[in-house]
Protein backbone atom coordinates (compact mmCIF):
# COMPACT_ATOMS: atom_id res chain seq x y z
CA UNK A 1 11.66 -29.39 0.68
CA UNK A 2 12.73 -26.37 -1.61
CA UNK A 3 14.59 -23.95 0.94
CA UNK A 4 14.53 -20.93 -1.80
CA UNK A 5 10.80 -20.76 -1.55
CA UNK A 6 10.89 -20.60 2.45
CA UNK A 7 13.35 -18.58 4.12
CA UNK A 8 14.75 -19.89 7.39
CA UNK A 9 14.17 -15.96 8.98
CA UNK A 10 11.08 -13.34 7.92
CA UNK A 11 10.06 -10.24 8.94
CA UNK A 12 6.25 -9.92 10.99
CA UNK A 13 4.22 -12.86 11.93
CA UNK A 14 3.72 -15.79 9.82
CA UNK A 15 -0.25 -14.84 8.99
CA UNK A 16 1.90 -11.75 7.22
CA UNK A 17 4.45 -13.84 5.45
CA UNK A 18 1.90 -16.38 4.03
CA UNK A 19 -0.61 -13.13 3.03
CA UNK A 20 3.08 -11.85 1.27
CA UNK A 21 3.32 -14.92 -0.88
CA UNK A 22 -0.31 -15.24 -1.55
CA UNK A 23 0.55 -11.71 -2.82
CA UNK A 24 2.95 -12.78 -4.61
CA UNK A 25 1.92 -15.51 -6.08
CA UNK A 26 -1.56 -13.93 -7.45
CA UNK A 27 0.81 -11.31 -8.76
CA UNK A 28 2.60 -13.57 -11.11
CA UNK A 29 -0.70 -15.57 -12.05
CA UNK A 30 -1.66 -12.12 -13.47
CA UNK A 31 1.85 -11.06 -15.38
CA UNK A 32 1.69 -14.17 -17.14
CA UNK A 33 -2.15 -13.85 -17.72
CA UNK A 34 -2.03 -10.08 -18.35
CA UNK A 35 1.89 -9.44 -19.83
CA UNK A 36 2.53 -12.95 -21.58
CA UNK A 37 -0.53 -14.54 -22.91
CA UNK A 38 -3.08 -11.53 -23.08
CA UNK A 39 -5.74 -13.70 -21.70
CA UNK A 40 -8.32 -11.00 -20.59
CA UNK A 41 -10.62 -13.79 -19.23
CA UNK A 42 -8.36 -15.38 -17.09
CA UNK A 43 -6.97 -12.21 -15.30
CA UNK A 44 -10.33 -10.81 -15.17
CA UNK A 45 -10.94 -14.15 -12.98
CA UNK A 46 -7.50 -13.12 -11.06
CA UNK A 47 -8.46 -9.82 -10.25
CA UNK A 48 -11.66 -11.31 -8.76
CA UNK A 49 -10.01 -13.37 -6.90
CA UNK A 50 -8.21 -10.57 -5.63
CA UNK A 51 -11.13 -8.80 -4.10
CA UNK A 52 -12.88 -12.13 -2.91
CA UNK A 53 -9.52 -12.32 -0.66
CA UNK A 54 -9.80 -8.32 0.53
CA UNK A 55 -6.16 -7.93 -1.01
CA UNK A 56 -5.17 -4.52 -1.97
CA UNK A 57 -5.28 -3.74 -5.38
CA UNK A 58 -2.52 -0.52 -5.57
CA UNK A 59 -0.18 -3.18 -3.90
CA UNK A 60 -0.43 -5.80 -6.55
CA UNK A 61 -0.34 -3.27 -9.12
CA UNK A 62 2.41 -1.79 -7.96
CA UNK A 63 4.44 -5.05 -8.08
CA UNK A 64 2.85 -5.73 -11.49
CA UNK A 65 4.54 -2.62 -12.65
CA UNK A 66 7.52 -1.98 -10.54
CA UNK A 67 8.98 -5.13 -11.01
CA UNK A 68 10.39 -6.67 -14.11
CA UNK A 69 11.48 -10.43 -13.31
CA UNK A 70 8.22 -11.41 -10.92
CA UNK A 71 10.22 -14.24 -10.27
CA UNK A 72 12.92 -12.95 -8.63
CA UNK A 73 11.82 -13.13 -4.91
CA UNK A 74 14.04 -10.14 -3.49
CA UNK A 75 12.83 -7.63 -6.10
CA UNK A 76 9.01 -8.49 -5.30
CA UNK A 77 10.19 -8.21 -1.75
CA UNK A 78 12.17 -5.22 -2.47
CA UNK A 79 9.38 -3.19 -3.97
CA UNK A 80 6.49 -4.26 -1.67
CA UNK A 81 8.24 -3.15 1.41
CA UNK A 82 7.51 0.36 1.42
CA UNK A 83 3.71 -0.87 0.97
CA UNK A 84 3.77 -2.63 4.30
CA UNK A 85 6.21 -0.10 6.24
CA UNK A 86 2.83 2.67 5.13
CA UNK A 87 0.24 -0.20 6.60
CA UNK A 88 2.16 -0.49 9.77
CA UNK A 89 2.39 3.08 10.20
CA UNK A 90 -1.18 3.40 9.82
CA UNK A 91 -2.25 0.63 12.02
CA UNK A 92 0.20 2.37 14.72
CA UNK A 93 -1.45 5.56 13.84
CA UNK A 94 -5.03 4.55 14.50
CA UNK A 95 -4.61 2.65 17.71
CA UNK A 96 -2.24 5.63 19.17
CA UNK A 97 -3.82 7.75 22.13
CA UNK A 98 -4.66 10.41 19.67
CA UNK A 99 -7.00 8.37 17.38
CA UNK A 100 -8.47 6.95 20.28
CA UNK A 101 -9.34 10.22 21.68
CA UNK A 102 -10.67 11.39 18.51
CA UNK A 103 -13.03 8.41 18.18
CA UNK A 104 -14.28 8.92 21.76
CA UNK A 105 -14.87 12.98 21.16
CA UNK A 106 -15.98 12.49 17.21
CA UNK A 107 -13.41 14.78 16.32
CA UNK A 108 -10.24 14.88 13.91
CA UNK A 109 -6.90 14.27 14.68
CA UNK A 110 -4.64 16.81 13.51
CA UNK A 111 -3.22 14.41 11.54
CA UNK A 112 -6.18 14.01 9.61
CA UNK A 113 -7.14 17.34 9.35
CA UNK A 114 -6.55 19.27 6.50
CA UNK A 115 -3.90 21.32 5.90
CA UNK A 116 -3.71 24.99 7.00
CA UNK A 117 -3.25 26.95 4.38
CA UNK A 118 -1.47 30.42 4.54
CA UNK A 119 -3.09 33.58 3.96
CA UNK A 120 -2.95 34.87 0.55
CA UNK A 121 0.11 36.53 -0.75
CA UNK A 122 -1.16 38.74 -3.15
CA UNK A 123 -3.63 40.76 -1.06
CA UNK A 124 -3.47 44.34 -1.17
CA UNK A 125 -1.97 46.16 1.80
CA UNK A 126 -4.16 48.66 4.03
CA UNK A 127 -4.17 51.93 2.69
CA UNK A 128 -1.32 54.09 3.54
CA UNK A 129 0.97 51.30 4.59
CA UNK A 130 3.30 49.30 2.37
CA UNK A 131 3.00 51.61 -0.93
């Protein structure tokens, strides 16, 4: 049994690690297809593969292009842990007492409101003040 390819200790639950390297693995299926060979067919068949699996595109991309050695295991891990730190936080976000209150009412959290935006500077001040 290769021990590089299975650490002894991982973060999450083990439905999240094997999703990671299923991640990860599709990921370097499409640098070689895409960066290496140029084989438009095959990674067209990769990215479809993608979907068919519900994986997140922006997170494959952004280990297709924020990593340089998709072999080296911590740098894939490196850069795809911001993209699961933003998933937890909103999957703790949505099943907080706020979201849940907003789903019962129909209404917006603040949180998902938009911004407020200041009133405009450049107004003219009522006459006989500010001159």
């Amino acid at each position: 049994m290769a021990s590089g390819c299975f650490p002894h200790q991982f973060e999450g639950s083990f439905s999240a690690f094997k999703e990671r390297q299923l991640v990860f693995a599709l990921t370097r299926q499409l640098a070689d297809a895409q960066f290496r060979r140029g084989d438009r067919s095959r990674s067209e068949r990769l990215w479809q593969e993608a979907a068919a699996e519900a994986m997140d595109a922006e997170r494959i991309t952004g280990l297709l292009y924020g990593v340089h050695d998709h072999e080296d295991e911590e740098a894939m891990e490196a850069v795809d842990r911001p993209y699961r730190e933003r998933q937890r936080e909103a999957l703790r976000r949505a099943s907080g007492p706020l979201a849940r209150l907003a789903r019962l009412t129909g209404r917006r959290t603040a949180r998902t409101s938009p911004p407020h935006r200041p009133a405009e500077s450049g107004r003219r001040p009522l006459a006989g003040f500010g001159r």
